[in-house]
N, C-alpha and C. Protein backbone atom coordinates (compact mmCIF):
# COMPACT_ATOMS: atom_id res chain seq x y z
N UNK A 1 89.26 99.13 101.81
CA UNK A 1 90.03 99.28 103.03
C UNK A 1 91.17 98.27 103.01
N UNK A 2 92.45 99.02 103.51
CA UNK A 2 93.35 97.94 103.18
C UNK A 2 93.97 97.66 104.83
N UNK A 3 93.96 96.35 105.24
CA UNK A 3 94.60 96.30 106.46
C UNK A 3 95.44 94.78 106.41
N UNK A 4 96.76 95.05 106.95
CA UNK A 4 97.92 94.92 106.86
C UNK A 4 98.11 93.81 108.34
N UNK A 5 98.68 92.72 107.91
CA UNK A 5 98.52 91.62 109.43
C UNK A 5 100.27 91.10 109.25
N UNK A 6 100.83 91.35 110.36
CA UNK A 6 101.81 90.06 110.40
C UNK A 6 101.98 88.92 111.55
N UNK A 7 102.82 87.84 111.46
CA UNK A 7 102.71 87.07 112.41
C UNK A 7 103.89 87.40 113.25
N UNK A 8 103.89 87.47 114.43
CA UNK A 8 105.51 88.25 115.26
C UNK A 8 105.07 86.94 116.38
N UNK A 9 106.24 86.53 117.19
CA UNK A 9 106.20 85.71 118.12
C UNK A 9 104.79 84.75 118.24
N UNK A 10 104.61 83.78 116.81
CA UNK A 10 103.10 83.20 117.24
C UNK A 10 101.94 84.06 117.04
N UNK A 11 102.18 85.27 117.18
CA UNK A 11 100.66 85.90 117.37
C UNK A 11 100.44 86.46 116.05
N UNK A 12 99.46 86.69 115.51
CA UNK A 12 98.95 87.45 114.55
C UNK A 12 98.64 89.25 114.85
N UNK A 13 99.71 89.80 114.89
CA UNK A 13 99.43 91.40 114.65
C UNK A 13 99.03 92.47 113.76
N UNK A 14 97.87 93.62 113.68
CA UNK A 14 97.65 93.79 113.05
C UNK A 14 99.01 95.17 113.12
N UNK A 15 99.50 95.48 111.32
CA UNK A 15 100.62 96.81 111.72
C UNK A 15 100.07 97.73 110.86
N UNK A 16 100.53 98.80 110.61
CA UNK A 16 100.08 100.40 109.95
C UNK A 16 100.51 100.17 108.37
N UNK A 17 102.09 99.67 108.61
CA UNK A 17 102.56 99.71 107.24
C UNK A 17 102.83 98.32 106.47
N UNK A 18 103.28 98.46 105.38
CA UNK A 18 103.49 97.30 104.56
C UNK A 18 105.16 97.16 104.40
N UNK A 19 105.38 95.39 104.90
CA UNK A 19 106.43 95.09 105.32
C UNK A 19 106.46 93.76 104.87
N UNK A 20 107.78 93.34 104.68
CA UNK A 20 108.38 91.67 104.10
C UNK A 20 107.55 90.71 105.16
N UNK A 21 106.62 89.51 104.57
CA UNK A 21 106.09 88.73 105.67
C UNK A 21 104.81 89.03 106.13
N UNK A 22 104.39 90.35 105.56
CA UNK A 22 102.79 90.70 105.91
C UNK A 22 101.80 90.27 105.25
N UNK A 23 101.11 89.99 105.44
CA UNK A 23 99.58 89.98 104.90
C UNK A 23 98.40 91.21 104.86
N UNK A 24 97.83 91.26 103.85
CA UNK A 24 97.53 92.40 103.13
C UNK A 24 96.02 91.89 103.02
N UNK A 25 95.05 92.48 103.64
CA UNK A 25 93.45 91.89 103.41
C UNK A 25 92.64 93.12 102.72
N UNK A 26 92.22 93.15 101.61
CA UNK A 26 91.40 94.29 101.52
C UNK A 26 90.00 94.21 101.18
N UNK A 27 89.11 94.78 102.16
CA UNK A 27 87.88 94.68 102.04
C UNK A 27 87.42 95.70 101.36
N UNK A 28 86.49 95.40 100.35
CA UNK A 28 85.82 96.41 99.30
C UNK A 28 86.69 97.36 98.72
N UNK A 29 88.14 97.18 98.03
CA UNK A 29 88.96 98.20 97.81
C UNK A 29 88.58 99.03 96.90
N UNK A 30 89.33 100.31 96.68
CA UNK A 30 88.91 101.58 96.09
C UNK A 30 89.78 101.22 94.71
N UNK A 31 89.53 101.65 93.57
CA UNK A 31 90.84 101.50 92.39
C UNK A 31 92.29 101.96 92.70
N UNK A 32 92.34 103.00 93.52
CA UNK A 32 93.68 102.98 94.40
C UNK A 32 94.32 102.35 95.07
N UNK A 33 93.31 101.81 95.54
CA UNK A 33 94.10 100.91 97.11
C UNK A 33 94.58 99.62 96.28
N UNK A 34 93.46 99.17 95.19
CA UNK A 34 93.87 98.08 94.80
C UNK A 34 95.41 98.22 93.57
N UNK A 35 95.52 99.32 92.64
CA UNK A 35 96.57 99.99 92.12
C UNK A 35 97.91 100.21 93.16
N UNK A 36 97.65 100.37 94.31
CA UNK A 36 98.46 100.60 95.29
C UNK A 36 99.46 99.35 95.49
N UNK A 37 98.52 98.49 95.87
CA UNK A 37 99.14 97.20 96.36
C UNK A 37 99.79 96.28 94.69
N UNK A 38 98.84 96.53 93.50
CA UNK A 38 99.64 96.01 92.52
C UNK A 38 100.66 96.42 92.33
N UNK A 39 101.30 97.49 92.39
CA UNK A 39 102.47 99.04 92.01
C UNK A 39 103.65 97.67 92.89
N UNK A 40 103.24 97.76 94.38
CA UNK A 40 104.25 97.78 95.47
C UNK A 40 104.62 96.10 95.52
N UNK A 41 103.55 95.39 94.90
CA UNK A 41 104.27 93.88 94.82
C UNK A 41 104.02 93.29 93.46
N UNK A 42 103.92 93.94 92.21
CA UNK A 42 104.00 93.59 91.35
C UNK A 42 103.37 92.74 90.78
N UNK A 43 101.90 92.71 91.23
CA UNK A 43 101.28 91.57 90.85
C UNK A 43 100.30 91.89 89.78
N UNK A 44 99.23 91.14 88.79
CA UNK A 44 98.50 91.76 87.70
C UNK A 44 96.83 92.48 89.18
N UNK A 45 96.68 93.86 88.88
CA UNK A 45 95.70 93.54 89.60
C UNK A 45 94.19 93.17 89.12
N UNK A 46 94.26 92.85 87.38
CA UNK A 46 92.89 92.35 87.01
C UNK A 46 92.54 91.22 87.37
């Protein structure tokens, strides 16, 4: 599960999509979700 947090005025919001400044938590991810998020920020995901 992938859920997506940013900080807006102080507060911690949770948002739908993935955006500059977010935070990205994923609990128990699927090989997609985790392929997903490597694709979109370029990171190794092994």
């Amino acid at each position: 599960m992938i859920q997506i947090y940013k900080t807006e005025d102080g507060l911690i919001q949770q948002k739908d999509e993935l955006s500059p400044g977010c935070w990205i938590a994923l609990t128990n991810p699927t090989a997609t979700e985790i392929l997903e998020i490597a694709d979109t920020y370029r990171i190794d995901p092994g």
